[in-house]
Protein backbone atom coordinates (compact mmCIF):
# COMPACT_ATOMS: atom_id res chain seq x y z
CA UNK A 1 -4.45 -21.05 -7.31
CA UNK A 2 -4.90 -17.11 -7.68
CA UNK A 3 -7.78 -15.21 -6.68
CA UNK A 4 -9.76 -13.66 -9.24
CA UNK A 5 -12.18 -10.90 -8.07
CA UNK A 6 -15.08 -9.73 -10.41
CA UNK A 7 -15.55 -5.81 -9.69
CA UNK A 8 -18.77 -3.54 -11.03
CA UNK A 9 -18.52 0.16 -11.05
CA UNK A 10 -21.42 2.06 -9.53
CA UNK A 11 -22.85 5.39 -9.16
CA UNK A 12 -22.06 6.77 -5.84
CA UNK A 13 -23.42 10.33 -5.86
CA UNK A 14 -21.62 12.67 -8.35
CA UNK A 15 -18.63 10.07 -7.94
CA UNK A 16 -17.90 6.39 -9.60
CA UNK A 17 -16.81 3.51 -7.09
CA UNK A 18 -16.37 0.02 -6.50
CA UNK A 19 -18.07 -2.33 -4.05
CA UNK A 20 -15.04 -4.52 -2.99
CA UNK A 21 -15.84 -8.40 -1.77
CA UNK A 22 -15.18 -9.01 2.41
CA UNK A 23 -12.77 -11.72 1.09
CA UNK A 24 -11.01 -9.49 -1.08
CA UNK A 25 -10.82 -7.11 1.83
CA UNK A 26 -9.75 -9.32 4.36
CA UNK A 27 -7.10 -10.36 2.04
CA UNK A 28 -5.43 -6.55 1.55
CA UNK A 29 -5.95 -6.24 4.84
CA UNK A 30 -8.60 -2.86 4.89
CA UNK A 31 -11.77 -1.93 6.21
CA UNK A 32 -14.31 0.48 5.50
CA UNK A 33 -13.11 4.08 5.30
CA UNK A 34 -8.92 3.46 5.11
CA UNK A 35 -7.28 4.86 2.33
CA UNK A 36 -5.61 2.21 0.05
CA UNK A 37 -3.05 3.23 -3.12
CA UNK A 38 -2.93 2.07 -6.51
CA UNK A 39 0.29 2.26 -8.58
CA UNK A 40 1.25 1.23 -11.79
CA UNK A 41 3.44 -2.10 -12.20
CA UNK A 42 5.48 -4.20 -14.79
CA UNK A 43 2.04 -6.62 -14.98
CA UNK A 44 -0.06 -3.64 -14.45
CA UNK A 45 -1.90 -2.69 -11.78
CA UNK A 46 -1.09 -2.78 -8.22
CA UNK A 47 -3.72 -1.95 -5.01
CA UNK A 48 -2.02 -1.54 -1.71
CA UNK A 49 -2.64 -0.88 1.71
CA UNK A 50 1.10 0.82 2.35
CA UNK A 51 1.64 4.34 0.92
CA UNK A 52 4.85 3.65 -2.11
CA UNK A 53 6.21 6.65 -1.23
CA UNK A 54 6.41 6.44 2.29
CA UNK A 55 7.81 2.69 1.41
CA UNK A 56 10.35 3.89 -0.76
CA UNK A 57 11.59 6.63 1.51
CA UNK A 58 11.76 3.73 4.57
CA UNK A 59 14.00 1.88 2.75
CA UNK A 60 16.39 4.32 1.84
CA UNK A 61 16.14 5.44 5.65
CA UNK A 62 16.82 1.74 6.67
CA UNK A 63 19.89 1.67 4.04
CA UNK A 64 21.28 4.70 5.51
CA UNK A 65 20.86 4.14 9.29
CA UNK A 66 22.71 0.48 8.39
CA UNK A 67 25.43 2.14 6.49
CA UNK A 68 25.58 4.98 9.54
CA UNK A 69 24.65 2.45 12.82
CA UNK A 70 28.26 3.40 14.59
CA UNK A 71 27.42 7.41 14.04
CA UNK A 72 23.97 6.97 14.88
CA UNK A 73 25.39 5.20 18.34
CA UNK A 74 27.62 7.89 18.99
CA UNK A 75 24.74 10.74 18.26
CA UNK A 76 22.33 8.82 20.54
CA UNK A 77 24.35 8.81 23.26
């Protein structure tokens, strides 16, 4: 069965935040002060430890040095 994890917004100085669950924590795989991303999705939201962007540009870099592994041999050597 799913997870389903109740958040409350609170006032945290002149900023709004949300006090996330240790479980919930534990299961994205943060700790206090990391930076975590949230993107939109087919089914709506998604919260992530891994920057998308970064993501996205390691697999085209993985694509490329698969399509390339004999020049990249040659150029390493």
């Amino acid at each position: 069965m799913l997870s389903t994890y109740t958040l409350k917004l609170t006032q945290i100085g002149n900023s709004v935040g949300a006090v996330f669950p240790k479980e919930l924590l534990a299961q994205l795989k943060l700790e206090k002060g990391e930076t975590f991303y949230v993107t939109e999705s087919p089914d709506g939201l998604r919260i992530t430890p891994n920057d998308p962007v970064f993501e996205a540009q390691m697999r085209l870099a993985r694509e490329v040095m698969k399509e390339r592994r004999n020049v990249l041999h040659e150029l390493a050597k």
